[in-house]
N, C-alpha and C. Protein backbone atom coordinates (compact mmCIF):
# COMPACT_ATOMS: atom_id res chain seq x y z
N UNK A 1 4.97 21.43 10.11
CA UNK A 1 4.33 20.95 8.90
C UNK A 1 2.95 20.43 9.27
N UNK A 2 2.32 20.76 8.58
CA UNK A 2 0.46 20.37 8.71
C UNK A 2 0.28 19.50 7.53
N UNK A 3 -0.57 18.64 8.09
CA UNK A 3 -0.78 17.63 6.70
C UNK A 3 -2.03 18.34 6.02
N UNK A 4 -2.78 18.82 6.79
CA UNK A 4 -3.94 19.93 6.07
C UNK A 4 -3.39 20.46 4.95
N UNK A 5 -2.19 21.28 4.90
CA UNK A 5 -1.75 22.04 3.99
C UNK A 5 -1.93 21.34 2.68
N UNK A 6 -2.91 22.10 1.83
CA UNK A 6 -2.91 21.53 0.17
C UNK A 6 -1.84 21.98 -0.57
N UNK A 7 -1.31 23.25 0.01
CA UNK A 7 0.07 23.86 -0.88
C UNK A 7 0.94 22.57 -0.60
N UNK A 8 1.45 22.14 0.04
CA UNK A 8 2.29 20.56 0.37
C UNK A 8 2.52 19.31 0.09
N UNK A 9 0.88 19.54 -0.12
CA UNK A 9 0.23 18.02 -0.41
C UNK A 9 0.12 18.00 -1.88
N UNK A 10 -0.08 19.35 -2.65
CA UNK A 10 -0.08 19.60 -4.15
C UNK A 10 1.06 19.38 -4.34
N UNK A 11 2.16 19.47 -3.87
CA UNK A 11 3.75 19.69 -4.77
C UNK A 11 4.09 17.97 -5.29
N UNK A 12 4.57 17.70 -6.15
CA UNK A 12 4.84 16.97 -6.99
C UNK A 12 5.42 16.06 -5.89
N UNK A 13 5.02 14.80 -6.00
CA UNK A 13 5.98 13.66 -4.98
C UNK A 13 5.44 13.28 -3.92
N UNK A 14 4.70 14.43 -2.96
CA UNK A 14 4.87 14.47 -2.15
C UNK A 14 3.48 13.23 -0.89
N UNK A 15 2.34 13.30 -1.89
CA UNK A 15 1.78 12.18 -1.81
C UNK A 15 1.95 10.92 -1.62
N UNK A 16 3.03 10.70 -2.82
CA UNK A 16 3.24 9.32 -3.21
C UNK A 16 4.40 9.21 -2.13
N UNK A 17 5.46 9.80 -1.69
CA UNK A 17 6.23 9.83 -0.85
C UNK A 17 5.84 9.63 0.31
N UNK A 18 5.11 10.39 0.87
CA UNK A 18 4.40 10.36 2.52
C UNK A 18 3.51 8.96 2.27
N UNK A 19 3.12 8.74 1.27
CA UNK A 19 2.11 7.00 1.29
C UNK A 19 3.22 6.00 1.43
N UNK A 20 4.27 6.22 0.67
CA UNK A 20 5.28 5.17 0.80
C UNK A 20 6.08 4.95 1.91
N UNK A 21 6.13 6.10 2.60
CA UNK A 21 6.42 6.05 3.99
C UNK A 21 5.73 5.54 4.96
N UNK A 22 4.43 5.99 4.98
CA UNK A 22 3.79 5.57 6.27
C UNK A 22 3.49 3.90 5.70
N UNK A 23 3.24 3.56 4.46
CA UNK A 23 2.87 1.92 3.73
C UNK A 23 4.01 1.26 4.95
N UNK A 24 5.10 1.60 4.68
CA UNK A 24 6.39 0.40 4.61
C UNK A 24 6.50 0.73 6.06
N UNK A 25 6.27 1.89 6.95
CA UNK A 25 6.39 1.94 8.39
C UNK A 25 4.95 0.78 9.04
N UNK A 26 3.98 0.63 8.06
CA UNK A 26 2.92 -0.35 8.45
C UNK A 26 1.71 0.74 9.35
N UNK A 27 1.84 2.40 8.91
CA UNK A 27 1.00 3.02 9.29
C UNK A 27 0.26 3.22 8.32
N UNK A 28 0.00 2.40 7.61
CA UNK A 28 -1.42 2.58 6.37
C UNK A 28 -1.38 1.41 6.38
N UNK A 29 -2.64 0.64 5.64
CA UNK A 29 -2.74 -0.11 4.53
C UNK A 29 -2.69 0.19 3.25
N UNK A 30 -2.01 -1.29 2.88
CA UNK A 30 -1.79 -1.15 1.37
C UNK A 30 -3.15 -0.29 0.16
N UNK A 31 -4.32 -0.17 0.40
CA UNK A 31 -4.71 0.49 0.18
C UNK A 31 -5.24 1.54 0.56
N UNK A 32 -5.48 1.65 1.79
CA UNK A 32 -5.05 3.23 2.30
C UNK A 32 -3.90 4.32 1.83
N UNK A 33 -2.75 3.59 1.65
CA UNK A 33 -2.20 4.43 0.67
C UNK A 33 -1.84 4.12 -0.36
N UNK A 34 -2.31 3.47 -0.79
CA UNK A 34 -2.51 3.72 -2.80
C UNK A 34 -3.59 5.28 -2.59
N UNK A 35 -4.61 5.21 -2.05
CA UNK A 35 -5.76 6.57 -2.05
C UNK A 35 -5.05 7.53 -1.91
N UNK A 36 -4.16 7.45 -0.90
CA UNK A 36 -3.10 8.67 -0.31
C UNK A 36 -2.22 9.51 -1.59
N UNK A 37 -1.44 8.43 -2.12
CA UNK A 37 -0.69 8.59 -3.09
C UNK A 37 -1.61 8.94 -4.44
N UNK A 38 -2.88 8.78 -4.32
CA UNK A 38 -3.68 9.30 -5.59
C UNK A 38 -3.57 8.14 -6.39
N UNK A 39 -3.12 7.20 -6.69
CA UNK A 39 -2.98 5.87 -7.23
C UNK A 39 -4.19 4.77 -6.82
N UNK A 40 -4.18 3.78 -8.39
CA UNK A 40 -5.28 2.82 -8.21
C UNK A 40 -4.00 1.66 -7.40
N UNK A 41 -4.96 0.90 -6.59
CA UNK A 41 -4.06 0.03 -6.05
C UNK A 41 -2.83 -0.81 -6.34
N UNK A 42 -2.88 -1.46 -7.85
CA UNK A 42 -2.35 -2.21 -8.92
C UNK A 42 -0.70 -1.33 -8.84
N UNK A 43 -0.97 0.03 -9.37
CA UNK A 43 -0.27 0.85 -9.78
C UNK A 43 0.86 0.93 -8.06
N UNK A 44 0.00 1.60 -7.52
CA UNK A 44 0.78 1.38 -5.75
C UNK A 44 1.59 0.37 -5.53
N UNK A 45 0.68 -0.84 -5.91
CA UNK A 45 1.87 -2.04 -5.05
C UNK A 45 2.75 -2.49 -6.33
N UNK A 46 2.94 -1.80 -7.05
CA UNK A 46 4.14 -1.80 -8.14
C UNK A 46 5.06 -1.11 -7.86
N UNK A 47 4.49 0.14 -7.66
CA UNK A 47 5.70 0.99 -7.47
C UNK A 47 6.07 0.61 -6.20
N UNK A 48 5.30 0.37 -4.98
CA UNK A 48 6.49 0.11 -3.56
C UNK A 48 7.52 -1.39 -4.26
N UNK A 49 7.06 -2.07 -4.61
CA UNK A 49 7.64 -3.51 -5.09
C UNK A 49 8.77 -2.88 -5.79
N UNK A 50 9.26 -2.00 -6.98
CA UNK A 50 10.18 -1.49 -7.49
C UNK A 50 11.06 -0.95 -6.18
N UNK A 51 10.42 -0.29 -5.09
CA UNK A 51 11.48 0.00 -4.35
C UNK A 51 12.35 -1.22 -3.17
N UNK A 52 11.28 -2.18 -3.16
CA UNK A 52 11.58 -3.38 -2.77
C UNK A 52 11.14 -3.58 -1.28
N UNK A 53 9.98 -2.97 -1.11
CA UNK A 53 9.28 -2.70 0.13
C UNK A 53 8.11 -4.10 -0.06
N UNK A 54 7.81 -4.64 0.86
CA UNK A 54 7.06 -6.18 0.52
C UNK A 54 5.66 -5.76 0.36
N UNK A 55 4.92 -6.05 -0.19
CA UNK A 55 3.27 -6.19 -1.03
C UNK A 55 2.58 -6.99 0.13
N UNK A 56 2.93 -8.01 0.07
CA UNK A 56 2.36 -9.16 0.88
C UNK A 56 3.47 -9.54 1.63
N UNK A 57 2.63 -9.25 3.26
CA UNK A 57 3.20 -9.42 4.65
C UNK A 57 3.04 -10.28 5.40
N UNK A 58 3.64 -11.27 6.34
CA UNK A 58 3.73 -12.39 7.25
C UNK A 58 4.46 -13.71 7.03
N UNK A 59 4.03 -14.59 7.58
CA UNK A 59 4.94 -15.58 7.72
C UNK A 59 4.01 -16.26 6.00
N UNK A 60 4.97 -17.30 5.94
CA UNK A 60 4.65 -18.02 4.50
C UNK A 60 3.63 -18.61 4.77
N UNK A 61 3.61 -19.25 6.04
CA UNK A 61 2.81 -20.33 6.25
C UNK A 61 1.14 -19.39 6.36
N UNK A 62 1.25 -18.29 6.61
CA UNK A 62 -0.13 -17.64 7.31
C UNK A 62 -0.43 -16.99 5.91
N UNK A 63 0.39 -16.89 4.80
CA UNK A 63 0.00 -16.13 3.40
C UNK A 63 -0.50 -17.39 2.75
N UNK A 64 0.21 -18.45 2.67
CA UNK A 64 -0.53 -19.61 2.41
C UNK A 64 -1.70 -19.86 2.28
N UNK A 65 -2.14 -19.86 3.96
CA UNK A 65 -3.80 -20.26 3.95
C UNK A 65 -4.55 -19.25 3.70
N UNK A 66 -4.07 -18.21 3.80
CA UNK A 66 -4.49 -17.16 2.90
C UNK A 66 -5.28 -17.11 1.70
N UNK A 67 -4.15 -17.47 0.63
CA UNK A 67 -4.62 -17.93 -0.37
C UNK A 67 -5.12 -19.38 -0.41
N UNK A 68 -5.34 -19.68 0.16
CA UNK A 68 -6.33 -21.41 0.41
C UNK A 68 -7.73 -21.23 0.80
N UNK A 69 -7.78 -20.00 1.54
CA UNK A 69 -8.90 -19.10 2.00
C UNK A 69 -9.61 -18.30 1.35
N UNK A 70 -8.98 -17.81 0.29
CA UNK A 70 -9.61 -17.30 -0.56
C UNK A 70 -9.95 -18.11 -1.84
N UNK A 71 -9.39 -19.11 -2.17
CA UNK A 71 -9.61 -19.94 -3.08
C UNK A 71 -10.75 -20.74 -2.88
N UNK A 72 -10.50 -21.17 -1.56
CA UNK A 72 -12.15 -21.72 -1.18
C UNK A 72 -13.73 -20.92 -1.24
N UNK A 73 -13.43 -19.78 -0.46
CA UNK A 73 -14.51 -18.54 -1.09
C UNK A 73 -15.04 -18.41 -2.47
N UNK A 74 -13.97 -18.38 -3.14
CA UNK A 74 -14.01 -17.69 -4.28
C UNK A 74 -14.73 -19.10 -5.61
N UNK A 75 -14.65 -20.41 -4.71
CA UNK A 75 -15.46 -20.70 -5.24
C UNK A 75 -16.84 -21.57 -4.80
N UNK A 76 -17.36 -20.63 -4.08
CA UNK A 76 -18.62 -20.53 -3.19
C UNK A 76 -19.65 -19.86 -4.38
């Protein structure tokens, strides 16, 4: 199998499948494959979340400051 192949990559699924695979194996980023899958990002981390594959990754404490980190930025 060649990932070149557009006959492959055209067939129905098969995008969004191979993105959801490599997403949840942690060989993409979350938006790396939303692009993959042809999807706007929003749409992507919905559908992996329906399959119950995690959106947002790490410990609590490091998603935390995360968002403490961006909250501070954001109001710069």
């Amino acid at each position: 199998m060649h990932l070149n192949d557009e006959k492959l990559l055209a067939e129905p699924g098969v995008r969004v499948a191979l993105a959801t695979a490599l997403y949840k194996d942690e060989s993409l980023s979350l938006g790396r494959a939303a692009k993959l899958a042809g999807m706007v990002l929003v749409e992507f981390m919905q559908h992996v979340s329906r399959l119950g594959v995690p959106v947002v990754r790490g410990a609590a404490a490091t998603v935390r400051q995360d968002a403490n980190n961006l909250k501070a930025w954001l109001k710069q």
